[in-house]
C-alpha atoms as a PDB file:
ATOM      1  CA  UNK A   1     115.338  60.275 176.163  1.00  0.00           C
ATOM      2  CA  UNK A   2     114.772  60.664 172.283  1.00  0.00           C
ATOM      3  CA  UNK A   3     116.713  62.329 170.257  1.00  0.00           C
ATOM      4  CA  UNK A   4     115.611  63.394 166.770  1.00  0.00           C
ATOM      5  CA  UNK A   5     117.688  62.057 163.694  1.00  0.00           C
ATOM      6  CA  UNK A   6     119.045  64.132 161.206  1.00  0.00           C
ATOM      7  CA  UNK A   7     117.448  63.434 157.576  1.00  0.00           C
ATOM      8  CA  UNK A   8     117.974  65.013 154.367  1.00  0.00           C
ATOM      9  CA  UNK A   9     114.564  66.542 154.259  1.00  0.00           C
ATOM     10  CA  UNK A  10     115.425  69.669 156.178  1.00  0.00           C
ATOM     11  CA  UNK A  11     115.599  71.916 153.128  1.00  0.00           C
ATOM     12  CA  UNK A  12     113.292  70.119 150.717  1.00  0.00           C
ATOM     13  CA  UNK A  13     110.398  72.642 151.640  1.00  0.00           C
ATOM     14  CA  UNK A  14     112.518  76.034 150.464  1.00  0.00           C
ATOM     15  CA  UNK A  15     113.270  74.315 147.458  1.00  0.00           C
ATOM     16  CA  UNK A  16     109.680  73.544 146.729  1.00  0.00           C
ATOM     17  CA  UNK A  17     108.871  77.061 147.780  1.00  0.00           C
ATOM     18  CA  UNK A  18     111.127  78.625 145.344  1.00  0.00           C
ATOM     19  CA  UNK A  19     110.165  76.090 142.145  1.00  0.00           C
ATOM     20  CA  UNK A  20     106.182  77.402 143.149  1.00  0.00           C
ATOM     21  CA  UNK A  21     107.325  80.467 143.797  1.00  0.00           C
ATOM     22  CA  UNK A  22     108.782  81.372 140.061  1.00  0.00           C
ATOM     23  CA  UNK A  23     105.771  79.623 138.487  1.00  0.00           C
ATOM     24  CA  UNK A  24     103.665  82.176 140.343  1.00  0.00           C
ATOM     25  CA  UNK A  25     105.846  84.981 139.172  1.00  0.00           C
ATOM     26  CA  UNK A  26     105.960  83.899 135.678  1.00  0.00           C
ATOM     27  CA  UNK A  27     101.955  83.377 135.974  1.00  0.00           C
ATOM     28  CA  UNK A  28     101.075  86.809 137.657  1.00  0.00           C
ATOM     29  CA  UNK A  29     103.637  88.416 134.865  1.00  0.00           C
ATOM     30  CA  UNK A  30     101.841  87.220 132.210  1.00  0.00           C
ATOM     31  CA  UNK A  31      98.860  87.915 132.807  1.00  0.00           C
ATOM     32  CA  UNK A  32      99.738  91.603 133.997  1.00  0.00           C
ATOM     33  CA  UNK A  33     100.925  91.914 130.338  1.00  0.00           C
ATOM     34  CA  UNK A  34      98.087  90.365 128.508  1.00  0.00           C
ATOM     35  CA  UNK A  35      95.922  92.614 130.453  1.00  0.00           C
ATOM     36  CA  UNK A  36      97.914  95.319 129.391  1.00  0.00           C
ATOM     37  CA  UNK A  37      97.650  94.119 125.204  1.00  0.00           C
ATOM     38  CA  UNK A  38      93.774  93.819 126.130  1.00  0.00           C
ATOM     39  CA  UNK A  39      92.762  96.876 127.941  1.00  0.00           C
ATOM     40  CA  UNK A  40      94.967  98.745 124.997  1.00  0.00           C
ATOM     41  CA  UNK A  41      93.084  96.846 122.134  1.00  0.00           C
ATOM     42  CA  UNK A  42      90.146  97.995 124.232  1.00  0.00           C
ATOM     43  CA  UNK A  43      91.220 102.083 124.738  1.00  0.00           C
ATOM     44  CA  UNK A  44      92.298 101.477 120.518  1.00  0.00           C
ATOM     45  CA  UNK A  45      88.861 100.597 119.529  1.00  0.00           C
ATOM     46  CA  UNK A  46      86.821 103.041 121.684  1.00  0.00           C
ATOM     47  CA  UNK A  47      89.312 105.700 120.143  1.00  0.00           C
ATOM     48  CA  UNK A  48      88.914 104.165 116.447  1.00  0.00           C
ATOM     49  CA  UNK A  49      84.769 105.027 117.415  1.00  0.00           C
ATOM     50  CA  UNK A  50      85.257 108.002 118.460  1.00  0.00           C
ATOM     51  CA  UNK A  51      87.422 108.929 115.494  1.00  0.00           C
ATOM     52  CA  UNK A  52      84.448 107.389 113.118  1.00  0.00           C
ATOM     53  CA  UNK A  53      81.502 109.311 114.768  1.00  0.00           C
ATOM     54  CA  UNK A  54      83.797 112.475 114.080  1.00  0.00           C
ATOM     55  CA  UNK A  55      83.883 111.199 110.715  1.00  0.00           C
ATOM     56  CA  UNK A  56      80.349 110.345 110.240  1.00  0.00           C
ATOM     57  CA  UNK A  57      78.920 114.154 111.380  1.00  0.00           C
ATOM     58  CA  UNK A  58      81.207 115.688 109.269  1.00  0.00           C
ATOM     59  CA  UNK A  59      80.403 117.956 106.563  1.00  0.00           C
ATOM     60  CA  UNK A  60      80.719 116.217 102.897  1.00  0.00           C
ATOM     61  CA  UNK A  61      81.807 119.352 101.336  1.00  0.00           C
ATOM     62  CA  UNK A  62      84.870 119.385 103.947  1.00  0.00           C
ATOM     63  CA  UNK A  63      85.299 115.880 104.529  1.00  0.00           C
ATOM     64  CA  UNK A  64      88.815 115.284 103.291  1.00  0.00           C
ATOM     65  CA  UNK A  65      90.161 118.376 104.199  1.00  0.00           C
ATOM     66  CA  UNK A  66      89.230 119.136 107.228  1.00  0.00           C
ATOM     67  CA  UNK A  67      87.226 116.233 108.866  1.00  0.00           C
ATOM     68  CA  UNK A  68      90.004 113.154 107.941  1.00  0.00           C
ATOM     69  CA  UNK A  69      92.553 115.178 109.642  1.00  0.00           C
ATOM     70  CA  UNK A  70      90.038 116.033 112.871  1.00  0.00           C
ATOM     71  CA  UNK A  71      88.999 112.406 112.693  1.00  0.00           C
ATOM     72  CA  UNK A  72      92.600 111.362 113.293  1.00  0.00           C
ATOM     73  CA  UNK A  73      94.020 113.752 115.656  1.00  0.00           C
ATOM     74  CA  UNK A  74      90.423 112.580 117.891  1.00  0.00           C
ATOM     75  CA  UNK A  75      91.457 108.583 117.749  1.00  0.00           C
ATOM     76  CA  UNK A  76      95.079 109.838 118.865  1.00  0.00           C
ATOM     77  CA  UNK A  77      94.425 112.216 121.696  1.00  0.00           C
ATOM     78  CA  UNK A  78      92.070 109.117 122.877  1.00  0.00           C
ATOM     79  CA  UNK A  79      94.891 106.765 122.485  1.00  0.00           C
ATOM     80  CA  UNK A  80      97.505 108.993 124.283  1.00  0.00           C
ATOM     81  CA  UNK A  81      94.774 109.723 127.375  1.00  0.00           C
ATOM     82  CA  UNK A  82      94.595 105.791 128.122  1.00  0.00           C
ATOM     83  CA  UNK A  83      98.113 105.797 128.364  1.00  0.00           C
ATOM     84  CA  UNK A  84      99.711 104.730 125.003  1.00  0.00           C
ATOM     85  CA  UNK A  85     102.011 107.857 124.846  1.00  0.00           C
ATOM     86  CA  UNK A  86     103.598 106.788 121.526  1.00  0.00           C
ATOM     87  CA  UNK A  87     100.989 106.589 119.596  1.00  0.00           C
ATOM     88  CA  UNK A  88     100.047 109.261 117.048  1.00  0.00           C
ATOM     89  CA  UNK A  89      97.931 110.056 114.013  1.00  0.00           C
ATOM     90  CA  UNK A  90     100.011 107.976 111.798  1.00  0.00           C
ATOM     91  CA  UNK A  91      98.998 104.906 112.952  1.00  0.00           C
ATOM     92  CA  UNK A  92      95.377 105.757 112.184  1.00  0.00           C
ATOM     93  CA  UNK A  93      93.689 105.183 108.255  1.00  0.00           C
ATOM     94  CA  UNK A  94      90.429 106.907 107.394  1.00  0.00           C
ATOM     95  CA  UNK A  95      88.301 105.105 104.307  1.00  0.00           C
ATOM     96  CA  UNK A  96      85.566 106.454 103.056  1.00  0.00           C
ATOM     97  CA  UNK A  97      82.984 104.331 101.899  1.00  0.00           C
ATOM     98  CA  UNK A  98      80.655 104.635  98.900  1.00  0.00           C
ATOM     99  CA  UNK A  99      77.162 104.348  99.040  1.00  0.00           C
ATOM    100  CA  UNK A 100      77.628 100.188  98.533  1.00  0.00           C
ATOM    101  CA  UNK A 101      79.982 100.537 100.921  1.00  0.00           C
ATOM    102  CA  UNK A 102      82.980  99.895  98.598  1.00  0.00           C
ATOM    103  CA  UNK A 103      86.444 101.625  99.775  1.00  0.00           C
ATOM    104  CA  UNK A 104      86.758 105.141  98.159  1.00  0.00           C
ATOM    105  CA  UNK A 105      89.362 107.712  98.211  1.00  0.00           C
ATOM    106  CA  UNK A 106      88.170 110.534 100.472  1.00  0.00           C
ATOM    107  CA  UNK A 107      87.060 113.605  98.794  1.00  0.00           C
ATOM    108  CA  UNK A 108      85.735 116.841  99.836  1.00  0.00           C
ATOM    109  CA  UNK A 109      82.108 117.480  98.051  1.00  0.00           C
ATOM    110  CA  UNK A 110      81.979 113.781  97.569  1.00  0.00           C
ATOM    111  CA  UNK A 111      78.754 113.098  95.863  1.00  0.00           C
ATOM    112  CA  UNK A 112      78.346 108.807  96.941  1.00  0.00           C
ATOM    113  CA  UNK A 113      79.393 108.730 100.516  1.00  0.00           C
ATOM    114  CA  UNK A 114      77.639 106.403 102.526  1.00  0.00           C
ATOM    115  CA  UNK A 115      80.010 105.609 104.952  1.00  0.00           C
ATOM    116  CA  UNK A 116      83.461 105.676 106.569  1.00  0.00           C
ATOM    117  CA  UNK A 117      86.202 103.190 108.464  1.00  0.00           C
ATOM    118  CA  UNK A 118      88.580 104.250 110.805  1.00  0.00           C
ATOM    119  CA  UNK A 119      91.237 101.775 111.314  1.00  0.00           C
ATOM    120  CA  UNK A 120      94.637 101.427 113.278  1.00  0.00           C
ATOM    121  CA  UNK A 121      97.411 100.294 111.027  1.00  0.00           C
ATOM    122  CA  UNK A 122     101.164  99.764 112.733  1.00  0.00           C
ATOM    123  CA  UNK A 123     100.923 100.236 115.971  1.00  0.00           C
ATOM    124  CA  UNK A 124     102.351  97.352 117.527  1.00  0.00           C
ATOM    125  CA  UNK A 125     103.242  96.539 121.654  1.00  0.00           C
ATOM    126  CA  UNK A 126     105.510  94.762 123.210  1.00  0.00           C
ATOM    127  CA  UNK A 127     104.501  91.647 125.793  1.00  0.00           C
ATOM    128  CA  UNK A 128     107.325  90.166 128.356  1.00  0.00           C
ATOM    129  CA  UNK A 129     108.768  93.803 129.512  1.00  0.00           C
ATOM    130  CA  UNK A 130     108.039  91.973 133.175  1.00  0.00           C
ATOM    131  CA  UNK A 131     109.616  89.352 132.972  1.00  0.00           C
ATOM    132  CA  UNK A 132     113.712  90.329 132.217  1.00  0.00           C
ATOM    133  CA  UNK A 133     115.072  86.997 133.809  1.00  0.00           C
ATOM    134  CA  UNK A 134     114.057  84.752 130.956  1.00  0.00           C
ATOM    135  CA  UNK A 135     116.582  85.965 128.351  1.00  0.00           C
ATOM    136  CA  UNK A 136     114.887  88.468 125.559  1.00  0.00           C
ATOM    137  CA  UNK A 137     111.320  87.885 126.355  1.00  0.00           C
ATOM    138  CA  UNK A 138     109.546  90.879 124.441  1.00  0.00           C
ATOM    139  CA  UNK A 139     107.006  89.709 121.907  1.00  0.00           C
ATOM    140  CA  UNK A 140     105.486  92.171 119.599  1.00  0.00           C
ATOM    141  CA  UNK A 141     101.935  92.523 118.966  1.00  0.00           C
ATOM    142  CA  UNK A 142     100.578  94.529 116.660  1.00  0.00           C
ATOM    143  CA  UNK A 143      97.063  95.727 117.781  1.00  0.00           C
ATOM    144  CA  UNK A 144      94.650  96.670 114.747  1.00  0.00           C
ATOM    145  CA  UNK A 145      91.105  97.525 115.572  1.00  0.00           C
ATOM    146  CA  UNK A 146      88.705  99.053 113.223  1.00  0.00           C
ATOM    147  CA  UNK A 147      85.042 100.572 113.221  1.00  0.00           C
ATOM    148  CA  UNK A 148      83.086 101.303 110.094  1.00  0.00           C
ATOM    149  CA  UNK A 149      79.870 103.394 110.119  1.00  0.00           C
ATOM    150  CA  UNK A 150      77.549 105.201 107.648  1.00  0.00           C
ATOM    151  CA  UNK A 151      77.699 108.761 107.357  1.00  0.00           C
ATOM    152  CA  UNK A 152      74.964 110.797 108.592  1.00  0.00           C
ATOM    153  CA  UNK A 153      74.591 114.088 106.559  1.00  0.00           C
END
């Protein structure tokens, strides 16, 4: 009859398991949070066009006054519906553009505007929230993107 010898193998495979195990984690972690940074660079610049086709219909003789401040509070409601609930209309700067597309202060009646730039300044996010067991993870990114098109009336 045979008898089977003890060895020191018999937990080798739970060890490996757990060293493969917390790569995985640490894998699938980050790339749940650079999916995050991207889809909310993503949701920032559709808002930042949305915020400059507002811009770019909007009446010259108002455009300061009334169309900067529209312009912004469009590129924030965007921002907050994809799910970036602390981001406001202070994070958002509005250049108008001369007809050489130079920066220019935004004025109403302005007689050379040929275009306009919407832009997210500030806002920044934090990467790592997933993974607390590593110490103080969080890296801040700060997510900027910008659209510039003519105006249209």
């Amino acid at each position: 009859m045979g008898y089977r010898q003890h060895t020191r193998q018999s937990g080798a495979a739970l060890v490996e398991f757990a060293l493969v195990a917390t790569i995985l984690v640490v894998l699938m972690a980050g790339m749940y949070e650079f999916g995050r940074a991207f889809w909310f660079y993503d949701a920032l610049s559709k808002a930042t066009r949305d915020g400059a086709r507002a811009m770019s219909v909007a009446k010259v003789a108002t455009i300061s006054s009334v169309g900067v401040p529209a312009a912004k509070t469009v590129v924030a409601n965007a921002a907050v519906a994809a799910g970036m609930s602390t981001f406001d209309a202070s994070y958002v700067t509005i250049t108008c553009l001369d007809t050489d597309y130079n920066a220019a202060t935004c004025s109403d009646g302005m007689a050379n505007l040929g275009g306009v730039k919407v832009e997210i300044t500030g806002y920044r996010i934090n990467i790592g929230q997933t993974i607390p067991l590593i110490g103080n993870p969080v890296q801040g990114i700060d997510l900027t993107p910008s659209t510039t098109m003519r105006h249209m009336l």
